[in-house]
N, C-alpha and C. Protein backbone atom coordinates (compact mmCIF):
# COMPACT_ATOMS: atom_id res chain seq x y z
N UNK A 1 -46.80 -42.52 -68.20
CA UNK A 1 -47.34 -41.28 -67.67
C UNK A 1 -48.35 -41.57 -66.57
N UNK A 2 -49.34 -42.68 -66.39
CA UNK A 2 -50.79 -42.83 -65.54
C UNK A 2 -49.66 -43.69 -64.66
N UNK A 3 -48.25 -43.89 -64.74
CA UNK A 3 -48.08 -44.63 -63.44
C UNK A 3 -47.13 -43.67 -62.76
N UNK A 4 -46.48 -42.71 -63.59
CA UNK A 4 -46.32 -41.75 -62.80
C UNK A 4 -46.85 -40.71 -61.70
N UNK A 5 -47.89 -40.73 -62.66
CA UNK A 5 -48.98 -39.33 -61.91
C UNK A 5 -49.99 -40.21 -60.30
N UNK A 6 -49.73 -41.89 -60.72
CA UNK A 6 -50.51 -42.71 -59.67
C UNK A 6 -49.00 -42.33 -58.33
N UNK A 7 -48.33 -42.75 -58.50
CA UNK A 7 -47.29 -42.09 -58.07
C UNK A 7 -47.27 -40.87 -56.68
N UNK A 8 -47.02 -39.72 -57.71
CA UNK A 8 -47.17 -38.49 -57.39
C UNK A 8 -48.53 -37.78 -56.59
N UNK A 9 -49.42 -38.09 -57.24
CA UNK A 9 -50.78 -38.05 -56.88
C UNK A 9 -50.87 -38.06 -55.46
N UNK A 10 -50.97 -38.85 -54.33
CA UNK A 10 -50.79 -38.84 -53.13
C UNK A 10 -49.86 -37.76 -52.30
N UNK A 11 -48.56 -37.48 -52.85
CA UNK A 11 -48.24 -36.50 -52.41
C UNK A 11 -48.29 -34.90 -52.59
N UNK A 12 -48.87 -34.96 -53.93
CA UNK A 12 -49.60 -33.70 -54.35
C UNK A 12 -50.86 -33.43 -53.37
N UNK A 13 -51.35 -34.59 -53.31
CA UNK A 13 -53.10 -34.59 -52.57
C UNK A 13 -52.50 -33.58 -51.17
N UNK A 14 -51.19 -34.54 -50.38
CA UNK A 14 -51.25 -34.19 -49.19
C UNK A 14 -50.26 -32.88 -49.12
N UNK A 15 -49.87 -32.33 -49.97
CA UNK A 15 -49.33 -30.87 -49.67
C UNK A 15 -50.36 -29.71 -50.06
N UNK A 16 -51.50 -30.07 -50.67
CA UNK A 16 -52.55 -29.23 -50.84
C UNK A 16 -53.10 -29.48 -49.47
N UNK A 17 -53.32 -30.25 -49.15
CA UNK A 17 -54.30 -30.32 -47.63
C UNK A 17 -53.35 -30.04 -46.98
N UNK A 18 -52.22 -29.64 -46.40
CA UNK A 18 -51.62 -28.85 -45.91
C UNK A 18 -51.28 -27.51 -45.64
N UNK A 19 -51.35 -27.14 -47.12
CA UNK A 19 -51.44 -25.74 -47.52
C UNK A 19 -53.19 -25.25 -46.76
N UNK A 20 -53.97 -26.06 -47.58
CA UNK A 20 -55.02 -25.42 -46.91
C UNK A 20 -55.15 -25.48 -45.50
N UNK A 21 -54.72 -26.43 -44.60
CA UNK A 21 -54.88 -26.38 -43.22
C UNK A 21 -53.96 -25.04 -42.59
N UNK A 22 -52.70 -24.89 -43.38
CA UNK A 22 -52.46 -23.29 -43.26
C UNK A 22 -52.75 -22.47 -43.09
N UNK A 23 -53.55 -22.08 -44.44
CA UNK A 23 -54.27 -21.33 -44.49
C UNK A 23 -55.71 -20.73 -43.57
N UNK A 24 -56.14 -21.96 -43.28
CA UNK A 24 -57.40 -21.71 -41.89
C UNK A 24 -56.86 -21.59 -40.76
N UNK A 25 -55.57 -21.62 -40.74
CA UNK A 25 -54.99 -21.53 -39.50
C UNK A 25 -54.80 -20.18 -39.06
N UNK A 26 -54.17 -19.47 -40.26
CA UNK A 26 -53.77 -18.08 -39.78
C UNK A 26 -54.73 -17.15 -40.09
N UNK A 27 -56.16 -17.80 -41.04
CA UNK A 27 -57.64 -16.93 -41.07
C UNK A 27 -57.87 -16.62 -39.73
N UNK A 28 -59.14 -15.09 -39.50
CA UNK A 28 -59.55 -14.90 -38.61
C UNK A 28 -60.61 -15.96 -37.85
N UNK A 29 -60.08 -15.66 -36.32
CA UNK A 29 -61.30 -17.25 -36.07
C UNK A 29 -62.95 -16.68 -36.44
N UNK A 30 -63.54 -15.58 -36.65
CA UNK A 30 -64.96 -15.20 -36.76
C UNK A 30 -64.79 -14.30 -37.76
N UNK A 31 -66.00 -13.76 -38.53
CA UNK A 31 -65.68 -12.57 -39.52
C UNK A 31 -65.65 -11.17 -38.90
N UNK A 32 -66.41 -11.69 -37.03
CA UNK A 32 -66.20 -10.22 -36.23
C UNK A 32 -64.86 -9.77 -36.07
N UNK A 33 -64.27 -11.05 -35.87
CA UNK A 33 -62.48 -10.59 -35.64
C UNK A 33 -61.98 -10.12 -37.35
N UNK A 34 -62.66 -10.08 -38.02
CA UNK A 34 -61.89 -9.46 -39.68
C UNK A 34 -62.32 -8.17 -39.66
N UNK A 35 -63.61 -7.66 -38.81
CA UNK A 35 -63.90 -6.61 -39.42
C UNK A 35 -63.36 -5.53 -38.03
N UNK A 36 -61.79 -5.19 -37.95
CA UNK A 36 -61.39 -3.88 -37.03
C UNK A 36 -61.39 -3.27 -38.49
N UNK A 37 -61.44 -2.57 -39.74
CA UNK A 37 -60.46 -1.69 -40.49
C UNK A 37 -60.99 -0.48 -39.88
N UNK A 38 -62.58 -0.50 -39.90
CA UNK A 38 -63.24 0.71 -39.09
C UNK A 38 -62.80 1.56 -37.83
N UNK A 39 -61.64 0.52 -36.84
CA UNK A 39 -61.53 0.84 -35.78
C UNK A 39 -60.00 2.04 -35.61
N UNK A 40 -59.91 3.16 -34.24
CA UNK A 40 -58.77 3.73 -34.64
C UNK A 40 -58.03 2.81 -34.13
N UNK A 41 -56.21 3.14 -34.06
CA UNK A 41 -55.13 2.33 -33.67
C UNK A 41 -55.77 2.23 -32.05
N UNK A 42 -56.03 3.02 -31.07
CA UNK A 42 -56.41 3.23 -29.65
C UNK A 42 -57.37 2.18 -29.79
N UNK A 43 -58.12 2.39 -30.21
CA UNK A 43 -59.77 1.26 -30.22
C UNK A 43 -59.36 -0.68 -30.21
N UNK A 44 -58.34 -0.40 -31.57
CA UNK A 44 -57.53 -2.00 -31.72
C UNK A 44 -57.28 -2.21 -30.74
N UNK A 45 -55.83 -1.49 -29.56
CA UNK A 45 -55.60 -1.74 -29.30
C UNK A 45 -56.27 -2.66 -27.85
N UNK A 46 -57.28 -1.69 -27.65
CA UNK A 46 -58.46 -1.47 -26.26
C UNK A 46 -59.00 -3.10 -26.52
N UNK A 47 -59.62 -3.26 -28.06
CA UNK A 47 -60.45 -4.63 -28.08
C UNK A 47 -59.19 -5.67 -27.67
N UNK A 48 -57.86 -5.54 -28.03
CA UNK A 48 -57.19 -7.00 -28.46
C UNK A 48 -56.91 -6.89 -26.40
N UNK A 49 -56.56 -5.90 -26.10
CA UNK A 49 -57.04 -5.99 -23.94
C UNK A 49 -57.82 -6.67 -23.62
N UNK A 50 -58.93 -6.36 -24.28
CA UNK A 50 -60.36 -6.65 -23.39
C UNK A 50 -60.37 -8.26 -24.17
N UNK A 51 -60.08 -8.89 -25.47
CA UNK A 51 -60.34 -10.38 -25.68
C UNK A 51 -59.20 -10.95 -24.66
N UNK A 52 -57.94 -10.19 -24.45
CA UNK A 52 -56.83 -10.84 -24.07
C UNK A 52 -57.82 -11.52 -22.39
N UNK A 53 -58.28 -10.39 -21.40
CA UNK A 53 -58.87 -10.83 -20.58
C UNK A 53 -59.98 -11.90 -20.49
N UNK A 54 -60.87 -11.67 -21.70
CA UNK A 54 -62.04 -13.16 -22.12
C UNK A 54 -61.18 -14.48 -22.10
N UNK A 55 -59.66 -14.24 -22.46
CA UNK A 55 -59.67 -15.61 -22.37
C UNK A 55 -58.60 -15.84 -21.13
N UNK A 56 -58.45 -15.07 -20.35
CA UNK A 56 -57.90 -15.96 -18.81
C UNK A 56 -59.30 -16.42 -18.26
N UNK A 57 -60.59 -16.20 -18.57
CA UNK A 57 -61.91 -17.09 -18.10
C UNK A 57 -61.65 -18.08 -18.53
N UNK A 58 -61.94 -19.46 -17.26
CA UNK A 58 -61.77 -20.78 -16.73
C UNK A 58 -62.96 -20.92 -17.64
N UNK A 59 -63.97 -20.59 -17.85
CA UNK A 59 -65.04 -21.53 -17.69
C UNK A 59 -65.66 -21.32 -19.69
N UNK A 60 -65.58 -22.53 -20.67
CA UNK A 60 -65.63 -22.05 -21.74
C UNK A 60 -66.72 -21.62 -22.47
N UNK A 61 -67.83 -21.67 -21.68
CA UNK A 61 -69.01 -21.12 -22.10
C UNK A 61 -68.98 -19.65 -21.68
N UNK A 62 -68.64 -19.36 -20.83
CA UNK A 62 -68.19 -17.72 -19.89
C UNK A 62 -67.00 -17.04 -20.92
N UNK A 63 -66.38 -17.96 -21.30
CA UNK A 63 -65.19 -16.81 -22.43
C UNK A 63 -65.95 -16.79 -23.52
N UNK A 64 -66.51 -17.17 -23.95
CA UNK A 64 -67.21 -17.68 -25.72
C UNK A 64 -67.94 -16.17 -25.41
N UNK A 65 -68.84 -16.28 -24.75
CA UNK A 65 -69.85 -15.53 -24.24
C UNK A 65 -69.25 -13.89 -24.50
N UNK A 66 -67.88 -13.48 -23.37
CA UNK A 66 -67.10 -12.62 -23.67
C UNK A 66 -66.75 -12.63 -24.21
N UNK A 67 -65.93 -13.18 -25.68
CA UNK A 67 -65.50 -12.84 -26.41
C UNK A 67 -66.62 -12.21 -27.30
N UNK A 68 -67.39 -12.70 -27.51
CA UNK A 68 -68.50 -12.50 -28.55
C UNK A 68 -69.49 -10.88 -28.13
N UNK A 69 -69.23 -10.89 -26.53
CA UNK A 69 -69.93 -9.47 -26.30
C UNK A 69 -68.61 -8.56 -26.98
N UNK A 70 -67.53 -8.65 -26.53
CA UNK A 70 -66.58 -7.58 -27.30
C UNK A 70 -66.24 -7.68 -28.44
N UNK A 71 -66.55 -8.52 -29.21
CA UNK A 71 -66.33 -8.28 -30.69
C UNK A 71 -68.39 -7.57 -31.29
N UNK A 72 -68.85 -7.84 -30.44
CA UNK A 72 -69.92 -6.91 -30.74
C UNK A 72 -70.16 -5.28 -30.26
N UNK A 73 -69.36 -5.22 -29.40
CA UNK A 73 -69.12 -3.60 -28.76
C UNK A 73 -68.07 -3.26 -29.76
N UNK A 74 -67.16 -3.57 -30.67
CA UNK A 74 -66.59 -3.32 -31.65
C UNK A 74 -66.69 -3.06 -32.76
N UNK A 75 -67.60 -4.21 -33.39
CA UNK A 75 -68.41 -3.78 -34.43
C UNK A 75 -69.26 -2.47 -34.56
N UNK A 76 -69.94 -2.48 -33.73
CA UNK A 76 -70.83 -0.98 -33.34
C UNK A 76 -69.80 -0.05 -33.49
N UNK A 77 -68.53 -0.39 -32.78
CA UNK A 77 -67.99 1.13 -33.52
C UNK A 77 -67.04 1.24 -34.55
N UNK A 78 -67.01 0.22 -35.17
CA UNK A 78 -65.82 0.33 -36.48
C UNK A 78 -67.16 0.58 -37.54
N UNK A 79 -68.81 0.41 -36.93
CA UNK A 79 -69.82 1.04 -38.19
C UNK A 79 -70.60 2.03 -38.00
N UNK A 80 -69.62 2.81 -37.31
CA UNK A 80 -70.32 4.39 -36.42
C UNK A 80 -70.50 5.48 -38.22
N UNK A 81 -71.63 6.09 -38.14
CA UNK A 81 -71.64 6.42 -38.87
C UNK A 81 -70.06 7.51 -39.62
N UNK A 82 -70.00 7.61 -40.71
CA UNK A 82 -68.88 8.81 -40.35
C UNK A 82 -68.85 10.00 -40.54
N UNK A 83 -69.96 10.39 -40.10
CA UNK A 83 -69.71 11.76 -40.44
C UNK A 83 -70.10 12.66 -41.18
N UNK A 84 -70.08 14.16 -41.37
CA UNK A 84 -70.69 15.21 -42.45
C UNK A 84 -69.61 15.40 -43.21
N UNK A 85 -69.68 15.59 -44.44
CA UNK A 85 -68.65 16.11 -45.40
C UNK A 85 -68.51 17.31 -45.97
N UNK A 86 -67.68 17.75 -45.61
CA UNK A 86 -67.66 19.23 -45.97
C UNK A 86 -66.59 19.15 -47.46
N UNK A 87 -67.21 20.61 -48.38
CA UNK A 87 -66.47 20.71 -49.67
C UNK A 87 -65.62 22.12 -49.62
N UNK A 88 -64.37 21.61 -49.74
CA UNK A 88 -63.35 22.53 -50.27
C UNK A 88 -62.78 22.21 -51.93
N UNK A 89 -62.90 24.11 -52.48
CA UNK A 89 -62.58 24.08 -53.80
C UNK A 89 -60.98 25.15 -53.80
N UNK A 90 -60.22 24.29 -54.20
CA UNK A 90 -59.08 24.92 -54.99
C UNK A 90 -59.15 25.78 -55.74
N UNK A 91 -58.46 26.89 -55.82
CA UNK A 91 -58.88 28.26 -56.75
C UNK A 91 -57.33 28.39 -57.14
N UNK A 92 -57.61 29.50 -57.69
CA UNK A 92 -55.72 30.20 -58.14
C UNK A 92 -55.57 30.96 -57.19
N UNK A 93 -54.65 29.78 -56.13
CA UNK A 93 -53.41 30.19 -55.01
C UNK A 93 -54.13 30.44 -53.99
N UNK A 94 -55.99 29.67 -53.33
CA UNK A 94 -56.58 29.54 -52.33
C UNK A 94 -57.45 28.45 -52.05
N UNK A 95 -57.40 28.29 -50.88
CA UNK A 95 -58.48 27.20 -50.68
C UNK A 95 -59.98 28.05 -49.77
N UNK A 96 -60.87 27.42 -51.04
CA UNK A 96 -62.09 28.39 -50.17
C UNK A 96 -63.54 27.51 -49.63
N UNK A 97 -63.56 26.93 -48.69
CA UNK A 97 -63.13 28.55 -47.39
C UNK A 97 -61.89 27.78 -47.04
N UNK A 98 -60.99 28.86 -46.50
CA UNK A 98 -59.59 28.69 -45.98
C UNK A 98 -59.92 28.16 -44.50
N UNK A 99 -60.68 28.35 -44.12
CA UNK A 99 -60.81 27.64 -42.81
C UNK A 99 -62.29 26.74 -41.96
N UNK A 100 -61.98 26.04 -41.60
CA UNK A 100 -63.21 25.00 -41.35
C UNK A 100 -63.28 24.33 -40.36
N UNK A 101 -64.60 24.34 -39.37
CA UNK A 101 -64.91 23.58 -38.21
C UNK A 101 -65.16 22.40 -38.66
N UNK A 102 -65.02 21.15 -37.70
CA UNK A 102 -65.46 19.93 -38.15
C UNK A 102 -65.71 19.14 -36.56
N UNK A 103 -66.28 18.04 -36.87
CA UNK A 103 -66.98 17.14 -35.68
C UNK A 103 -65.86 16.03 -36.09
N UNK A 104 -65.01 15.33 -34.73
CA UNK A 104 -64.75 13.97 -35.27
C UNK A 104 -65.42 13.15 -36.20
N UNK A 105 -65.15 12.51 -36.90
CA UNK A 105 -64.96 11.54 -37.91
C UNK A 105 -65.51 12.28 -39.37
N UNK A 106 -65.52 13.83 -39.49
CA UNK A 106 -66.15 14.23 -40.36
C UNK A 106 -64.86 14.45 -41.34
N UNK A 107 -65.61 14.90 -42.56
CA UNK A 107 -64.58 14.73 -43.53
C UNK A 107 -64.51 15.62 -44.91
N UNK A 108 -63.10 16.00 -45.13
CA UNK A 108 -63.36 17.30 -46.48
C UNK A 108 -62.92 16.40 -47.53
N UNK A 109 -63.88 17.10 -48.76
CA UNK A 109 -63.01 16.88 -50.01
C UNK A 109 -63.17 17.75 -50.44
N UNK A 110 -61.60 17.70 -50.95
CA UNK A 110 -61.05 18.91 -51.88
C UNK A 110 -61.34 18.95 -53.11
N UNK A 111 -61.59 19.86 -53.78
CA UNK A 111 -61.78 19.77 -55.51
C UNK A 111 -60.87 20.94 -56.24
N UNK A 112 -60.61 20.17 -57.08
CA UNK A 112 -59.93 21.30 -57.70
C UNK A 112 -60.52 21.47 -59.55
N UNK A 113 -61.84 21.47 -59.25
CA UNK A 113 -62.70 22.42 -60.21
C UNK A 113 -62.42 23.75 -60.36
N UNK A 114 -62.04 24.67 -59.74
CA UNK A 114 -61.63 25.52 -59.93
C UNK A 114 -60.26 26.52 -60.62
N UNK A 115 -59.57 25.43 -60.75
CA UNK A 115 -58.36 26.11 -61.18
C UNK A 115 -57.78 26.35 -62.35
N UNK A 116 -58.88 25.93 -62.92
CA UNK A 116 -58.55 26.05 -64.57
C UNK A 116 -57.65 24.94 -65.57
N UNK A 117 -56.88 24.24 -64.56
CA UNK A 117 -56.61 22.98 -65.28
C UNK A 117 -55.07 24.08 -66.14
N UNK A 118 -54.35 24.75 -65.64
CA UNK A 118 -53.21 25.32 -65.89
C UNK A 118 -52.14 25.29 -64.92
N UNK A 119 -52.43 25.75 -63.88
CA UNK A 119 -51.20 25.82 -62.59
C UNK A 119 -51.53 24.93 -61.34
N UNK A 120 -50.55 24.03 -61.72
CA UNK A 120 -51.14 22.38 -60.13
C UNK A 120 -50.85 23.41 -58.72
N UNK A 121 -51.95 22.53 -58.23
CA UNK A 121 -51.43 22.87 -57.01
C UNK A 121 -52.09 21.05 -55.95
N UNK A 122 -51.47 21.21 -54.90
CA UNK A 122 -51.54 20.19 -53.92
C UNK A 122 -51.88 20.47 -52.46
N UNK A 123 -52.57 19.44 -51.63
CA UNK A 123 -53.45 19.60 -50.32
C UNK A 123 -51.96 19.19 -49.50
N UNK A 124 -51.60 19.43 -48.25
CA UNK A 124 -50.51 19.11 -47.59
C UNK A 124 -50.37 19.91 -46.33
N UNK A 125 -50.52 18.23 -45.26
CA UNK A 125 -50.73 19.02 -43.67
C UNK A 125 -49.70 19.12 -43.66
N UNK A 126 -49.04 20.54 -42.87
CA UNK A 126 -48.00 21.06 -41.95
C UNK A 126 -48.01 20.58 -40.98
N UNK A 127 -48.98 21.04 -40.13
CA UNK A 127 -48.67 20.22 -38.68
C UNK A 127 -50.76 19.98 -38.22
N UNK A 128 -50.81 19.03 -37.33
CA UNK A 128 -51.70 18.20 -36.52
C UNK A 128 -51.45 17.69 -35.47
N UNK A 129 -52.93 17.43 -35.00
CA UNK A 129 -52.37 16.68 -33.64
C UNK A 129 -51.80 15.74 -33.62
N UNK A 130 -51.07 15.38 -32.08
CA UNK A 130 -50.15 14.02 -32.29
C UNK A 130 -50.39 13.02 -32.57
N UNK A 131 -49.93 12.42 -32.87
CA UNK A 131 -49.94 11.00 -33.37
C UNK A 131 -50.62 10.87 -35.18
N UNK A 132 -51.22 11.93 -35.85
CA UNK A 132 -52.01 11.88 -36.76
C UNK A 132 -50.53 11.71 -37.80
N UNK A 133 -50.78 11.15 -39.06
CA UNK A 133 -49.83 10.68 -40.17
C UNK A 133 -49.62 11.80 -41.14
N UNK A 134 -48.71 12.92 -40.92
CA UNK A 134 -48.87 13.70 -42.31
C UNK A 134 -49.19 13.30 -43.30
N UNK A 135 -48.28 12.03 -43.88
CA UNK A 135 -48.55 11.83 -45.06
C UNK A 135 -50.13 10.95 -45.59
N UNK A 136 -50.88 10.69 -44.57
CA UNK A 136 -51.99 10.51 -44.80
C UNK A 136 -52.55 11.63 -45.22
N UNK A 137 -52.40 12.97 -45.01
CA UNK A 137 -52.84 14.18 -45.65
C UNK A 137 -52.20 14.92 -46.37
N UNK A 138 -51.83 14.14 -47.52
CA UNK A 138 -50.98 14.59 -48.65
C UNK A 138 -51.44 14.32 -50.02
N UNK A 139 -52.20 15.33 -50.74
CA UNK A 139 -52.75 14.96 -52.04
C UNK A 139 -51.42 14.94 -53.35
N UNK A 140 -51.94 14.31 -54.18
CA UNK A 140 -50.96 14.27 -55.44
C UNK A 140 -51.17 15.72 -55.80
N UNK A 141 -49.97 16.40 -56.02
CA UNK A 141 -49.98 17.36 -56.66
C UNK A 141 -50.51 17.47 -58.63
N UNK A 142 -51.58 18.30 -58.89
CA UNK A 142 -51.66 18.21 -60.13
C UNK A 142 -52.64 19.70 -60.49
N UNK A 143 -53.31 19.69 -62.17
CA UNK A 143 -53.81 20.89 -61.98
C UNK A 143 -55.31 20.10 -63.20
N UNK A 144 -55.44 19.25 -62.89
CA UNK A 144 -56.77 18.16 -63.35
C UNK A 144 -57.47 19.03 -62.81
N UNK A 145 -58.62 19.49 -63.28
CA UNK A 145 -59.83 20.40 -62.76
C UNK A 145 -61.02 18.88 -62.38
N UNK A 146 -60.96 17.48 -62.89
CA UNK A 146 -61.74 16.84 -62.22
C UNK A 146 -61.13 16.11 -61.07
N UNK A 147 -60.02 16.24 -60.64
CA UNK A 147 -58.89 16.16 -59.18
C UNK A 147 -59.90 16.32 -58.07
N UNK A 148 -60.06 15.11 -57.31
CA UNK A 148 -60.50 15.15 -55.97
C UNK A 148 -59.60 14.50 -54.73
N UNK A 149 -59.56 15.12 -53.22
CA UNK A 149 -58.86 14.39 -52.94
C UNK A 149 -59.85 14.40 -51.39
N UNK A 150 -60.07 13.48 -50.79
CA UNK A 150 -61.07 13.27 -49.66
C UNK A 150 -60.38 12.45 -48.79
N UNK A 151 -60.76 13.39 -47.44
CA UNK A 151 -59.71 12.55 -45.90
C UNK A 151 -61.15 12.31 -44.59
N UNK A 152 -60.91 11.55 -43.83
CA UNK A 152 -61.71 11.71 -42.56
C UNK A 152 -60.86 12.34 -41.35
N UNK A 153 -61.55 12.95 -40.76
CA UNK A 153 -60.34 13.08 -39.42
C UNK A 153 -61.19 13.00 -38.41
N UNK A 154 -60.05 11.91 -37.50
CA UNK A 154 -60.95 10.85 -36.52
C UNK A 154 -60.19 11.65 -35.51
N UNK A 155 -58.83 12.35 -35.37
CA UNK A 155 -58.58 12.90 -34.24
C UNK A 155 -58.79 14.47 -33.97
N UNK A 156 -59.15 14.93 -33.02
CA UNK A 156 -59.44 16.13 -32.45
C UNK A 156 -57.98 17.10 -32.37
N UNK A 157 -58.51 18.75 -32.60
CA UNK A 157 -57.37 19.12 -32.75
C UNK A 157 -57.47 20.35 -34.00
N UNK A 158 -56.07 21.14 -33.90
CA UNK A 158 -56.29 22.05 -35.57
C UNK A 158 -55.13 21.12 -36.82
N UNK A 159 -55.19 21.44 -37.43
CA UNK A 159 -54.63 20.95 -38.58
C UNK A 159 -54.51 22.47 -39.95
N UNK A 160 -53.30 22.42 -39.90
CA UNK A 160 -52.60 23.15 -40.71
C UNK A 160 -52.34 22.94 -42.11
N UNK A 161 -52.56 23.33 -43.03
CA UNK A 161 -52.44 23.06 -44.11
C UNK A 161 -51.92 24.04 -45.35
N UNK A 162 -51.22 23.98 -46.24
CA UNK A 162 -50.51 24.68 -47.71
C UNK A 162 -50.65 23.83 -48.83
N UNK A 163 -50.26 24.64 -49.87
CA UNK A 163 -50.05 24.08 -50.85
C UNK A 163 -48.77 23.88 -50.87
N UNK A 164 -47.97 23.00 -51.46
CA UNK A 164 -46.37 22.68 -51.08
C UNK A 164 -46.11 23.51 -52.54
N UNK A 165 -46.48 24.09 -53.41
CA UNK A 165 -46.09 24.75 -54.43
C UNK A 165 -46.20 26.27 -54.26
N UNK A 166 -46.77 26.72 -53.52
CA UNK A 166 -47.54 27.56 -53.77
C UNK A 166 -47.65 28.63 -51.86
N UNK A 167 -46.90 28.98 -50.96
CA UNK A 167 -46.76 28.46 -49.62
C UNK A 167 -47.64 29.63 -48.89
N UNK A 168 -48.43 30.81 -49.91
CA UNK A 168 -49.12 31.66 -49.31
C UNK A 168 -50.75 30.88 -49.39
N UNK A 169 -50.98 29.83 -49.96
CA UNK A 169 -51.95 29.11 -49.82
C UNK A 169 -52.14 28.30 -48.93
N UNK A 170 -53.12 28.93 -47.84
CA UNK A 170 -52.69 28.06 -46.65
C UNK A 170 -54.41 27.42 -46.41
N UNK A 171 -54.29 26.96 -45.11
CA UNK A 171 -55.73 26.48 -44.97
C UNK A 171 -55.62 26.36 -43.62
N UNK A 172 -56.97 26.17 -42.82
CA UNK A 172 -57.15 26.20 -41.17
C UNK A 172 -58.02 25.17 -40.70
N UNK A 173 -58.00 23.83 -39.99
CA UNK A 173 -59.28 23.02 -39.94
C UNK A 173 -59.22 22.83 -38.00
N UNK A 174 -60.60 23.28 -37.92
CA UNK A 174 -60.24 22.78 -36.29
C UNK A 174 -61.13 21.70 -36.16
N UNK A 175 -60.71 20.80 -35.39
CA UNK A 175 -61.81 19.41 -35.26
C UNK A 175 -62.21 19.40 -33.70
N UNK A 176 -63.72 19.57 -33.73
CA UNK A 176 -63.44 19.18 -31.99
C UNK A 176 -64.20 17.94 -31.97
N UNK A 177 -64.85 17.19 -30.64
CA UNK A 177 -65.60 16.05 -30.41
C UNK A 177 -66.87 16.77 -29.97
């Protein structure tokens, strides 16, 4: 067995140090470059432009430099504050208030304290501005009276909303900047 494992041992050693050199390979090179989740898809895309340009700079103290100013103009905004939160409560067959102003990045949650915990009902955008994900604004349908369901909305615009059970339950959100 100890002349086996003398053996083996060496090549075990060197596929772990492999694996790990992998692994640091495809890690982010800084923890500034880990932290976009904050950022929108537009914003990603704007920073991964602006590093793409830091590094056609010749000179490597001059890219370091740029890179590091734009992953700091980034940070600042993937930790922009987010926003006021506004509360919407589910009732039997309304959302009140049915309609609501909001500031970019502000954000509702829905409750459905109100409904008595007998007849489900569910949050569900109809239509928004472009590019926004319906199904990012799609609550589980249920009739849990401690049921919360909470969204941000980062794009400007109205947003339409029903209950998918229920289709005279509607809702109105306008977002401006």
């Amino acid at each position: 067995m100890k002349s086996l494992l003398g053996k083996r041992l060496p090549g075990i050693l060197a596929v772990g140090l492999v694996a790990l050199a992998v692994g640091a390979a495809s890690a982010p090179a800084s923890a500034a470059d880990a932290h976009v989740s904050g950022l929108t898809a537009a914003q990603k895309k704007a920073k991964a432009r602006e590093i793409k340009k830091c590094k056609r700079i010749k000179s490597a103290s001059k890219r370091k430099a740029c890179i590091k100013k734009v992953n700091r103009k980034y940070n600042r905004l993937a930790n922009q504050p987010k926003g006021e939160k506004k509360i919407v409560n589910l009732g039997d067959n309304f959302y009140s208030p049915d309609a609501v102003d909001l500031k970019v990045n502000d954000s509702i949650e829905w409750r459905w304290a109100n409904i008595g915990g007998f007849e489900p009902h569910d949050v569900t955008l109809t239509t928004g501005p472009t590019g926004v994900d319906r199904m990012k604004f799609k609550s589980e349908t249920t009739a849990d009276p401690g049921a919360t369901f909470t969204r941000q909305f980062t794009t400007s615009g109205k947003y339409n909303f029903v209950c998918s059970l229920h289709f005279a339950m509607t809702m109105t959100v306008q977002v401006s900047r």
